[in-house]
Structures are given as C-alpha cells and as structure tokens.
Protein backbone atom coordinates (compact mmCIF):
# COMPACT_ATOMS: atom_id res chain seq x y z
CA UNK A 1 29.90 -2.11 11.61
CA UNK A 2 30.29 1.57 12.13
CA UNK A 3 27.06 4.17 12.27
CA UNK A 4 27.87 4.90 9.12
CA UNK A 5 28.48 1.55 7.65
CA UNK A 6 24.72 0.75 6.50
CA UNK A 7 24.79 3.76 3.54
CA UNK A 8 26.96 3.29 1.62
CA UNK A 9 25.17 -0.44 1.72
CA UNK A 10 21.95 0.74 1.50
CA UNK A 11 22.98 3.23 -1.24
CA UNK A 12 24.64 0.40 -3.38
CA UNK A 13 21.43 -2.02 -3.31
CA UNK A 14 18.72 1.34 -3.86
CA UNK A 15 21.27 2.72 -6.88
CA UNK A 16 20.49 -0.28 -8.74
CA UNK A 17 17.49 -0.21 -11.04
CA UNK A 18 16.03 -2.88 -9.29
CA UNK A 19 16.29 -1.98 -5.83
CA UNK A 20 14.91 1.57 -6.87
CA UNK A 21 11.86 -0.66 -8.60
CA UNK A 22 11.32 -2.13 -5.43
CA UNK A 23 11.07 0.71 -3.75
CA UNK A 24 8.77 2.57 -5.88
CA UNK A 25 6.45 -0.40 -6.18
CA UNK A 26 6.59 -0.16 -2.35
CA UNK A 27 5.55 3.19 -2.00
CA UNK A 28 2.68 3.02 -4.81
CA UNK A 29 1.32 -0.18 -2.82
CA UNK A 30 1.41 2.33 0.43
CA UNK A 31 -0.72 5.12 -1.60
CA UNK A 32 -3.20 2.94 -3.14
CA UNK A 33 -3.69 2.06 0.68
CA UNK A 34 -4.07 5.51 2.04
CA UNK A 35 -6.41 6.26 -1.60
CA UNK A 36 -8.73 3.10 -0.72
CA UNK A 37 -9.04 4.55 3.04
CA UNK A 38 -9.96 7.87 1.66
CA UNK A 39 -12.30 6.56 -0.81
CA UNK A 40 -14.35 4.44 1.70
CA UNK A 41 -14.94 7.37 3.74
CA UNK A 42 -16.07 9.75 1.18
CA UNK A 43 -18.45 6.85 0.04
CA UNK A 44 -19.48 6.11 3.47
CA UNK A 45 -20.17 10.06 3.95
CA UNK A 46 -22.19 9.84 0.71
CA UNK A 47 -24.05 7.02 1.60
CA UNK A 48 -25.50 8.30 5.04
CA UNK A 49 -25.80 11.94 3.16
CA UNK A 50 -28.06 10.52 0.55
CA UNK A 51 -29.96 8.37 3.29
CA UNK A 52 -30.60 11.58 5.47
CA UNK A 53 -32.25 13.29 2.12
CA UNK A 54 -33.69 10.41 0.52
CA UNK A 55 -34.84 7.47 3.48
CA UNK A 56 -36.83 5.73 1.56
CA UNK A 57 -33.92 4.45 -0.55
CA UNK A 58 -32.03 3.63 2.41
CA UNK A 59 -31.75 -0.17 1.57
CA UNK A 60 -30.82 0.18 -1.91
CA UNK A 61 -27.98 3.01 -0.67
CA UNK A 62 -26.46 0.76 1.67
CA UNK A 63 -26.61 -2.38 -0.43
CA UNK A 64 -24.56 0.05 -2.78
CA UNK A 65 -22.48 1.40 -0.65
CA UNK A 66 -21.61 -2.33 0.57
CA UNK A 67 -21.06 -3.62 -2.97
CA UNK A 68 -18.46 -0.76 -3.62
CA UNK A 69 -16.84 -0.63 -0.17
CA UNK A 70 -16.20 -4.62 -0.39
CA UNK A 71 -14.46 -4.05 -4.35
CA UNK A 72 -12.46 -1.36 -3.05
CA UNK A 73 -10.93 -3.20 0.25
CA UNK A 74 -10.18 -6.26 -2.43
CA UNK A 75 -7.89 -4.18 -4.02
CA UNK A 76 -6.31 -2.77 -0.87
CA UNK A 77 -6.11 -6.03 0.03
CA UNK A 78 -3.68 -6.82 -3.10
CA UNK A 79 -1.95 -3.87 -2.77
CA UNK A 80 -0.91 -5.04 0.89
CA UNK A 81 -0.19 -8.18 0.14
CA UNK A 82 2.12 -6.72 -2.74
CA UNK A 83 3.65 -4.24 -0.40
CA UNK A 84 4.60 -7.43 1.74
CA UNK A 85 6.33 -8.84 -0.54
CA UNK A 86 8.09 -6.13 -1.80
CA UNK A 87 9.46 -5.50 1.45
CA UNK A 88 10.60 -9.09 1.65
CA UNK A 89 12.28 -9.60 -1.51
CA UNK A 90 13.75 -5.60 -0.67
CA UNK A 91 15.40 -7.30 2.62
CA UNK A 92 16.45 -10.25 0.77
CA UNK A 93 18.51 -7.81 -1.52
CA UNK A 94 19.77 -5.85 1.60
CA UNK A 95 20.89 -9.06 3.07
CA UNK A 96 22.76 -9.95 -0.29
CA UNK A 97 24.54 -6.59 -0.53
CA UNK A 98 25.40 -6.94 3.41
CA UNK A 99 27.14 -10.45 2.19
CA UNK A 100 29.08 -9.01 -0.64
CA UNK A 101 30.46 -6.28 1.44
CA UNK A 102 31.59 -8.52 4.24
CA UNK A 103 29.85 -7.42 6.69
C-alpha cells in the first residue's frame, strides 16, 4: 500500500453517515472528559476557597465537594468507556473498508 493508499480508505469509511457518527460521538466522549476535568478543579478551588473564609464549615464543604466530585467522575467514567468503544467499533469499520478495497 502506497503513502497515499489509506485516504482515499479512510475517506470512504468517514463519508458514510455512520462512520462520521462515530466520529462525532468520539469526539463529544473526549470533551465531556476534558469538561469533567475542568469542573473538578473549579469545585475543588471552591471548596478550599470557601474553607479558607468559612472553617468552621469545613466538614460539611468537603463532604460536598466529595459527593459532587464522585457524580461527576461517574459520568467521565461512561463517557470513557463510550469513547472505547467507539474507537473499537470505528477500527472494526476501517478494517472492513481495508477488506473491500483489497488491500
């Protein structure tokens, strides 16, 4: 197969509406990652910002901040696990287009 070989392969398999499904479901698993990672921190931040002013409700801040921190890596988790097998059923696809083109 030449350098140039893999396009026109890739190209045929991403065209279709399901390939280009896969893709986007791919890339929406990949920014509800990078969303939950940025959400964690600004709670975290919150958290020890609202401890500084207030100590007194320290406990009840970080059993909060816990609860919330624990729902939101749940649903990263899912979104991983989605992303995983996106990404297998997207090679499965490659592989199929690779067999119908001979190569």
């Amino acid at each position: 197969m030449g350098t140039f070989g893999f396009f026109p392969m890739l190209a045929t398999v991403l065209i279709d509406g399901t390939g280009l499904a896969l893709l986007g479901a791919g890339l929406g698993a990949g920014l509800v990652t990078m969303g939950a990672a940025k959400g964690i921190g600004h709670l975290a931040g919150a958290a020890v910002e609202g401890q500084a002013r207030q100590p007194e409700a320290g406990g009840r801040i970080f059993t909060s901040m816990i609860i919330a921190a624990a729902l939101i890596e749940g649903f990263t988790f899912f979104a991983l696990v989605v992303c995983m097998q996106i990404g297998g059923k997207l090679e499965a696809a490659l592989k199929l287009a690779s067999a119908a083109a001979g190569h």
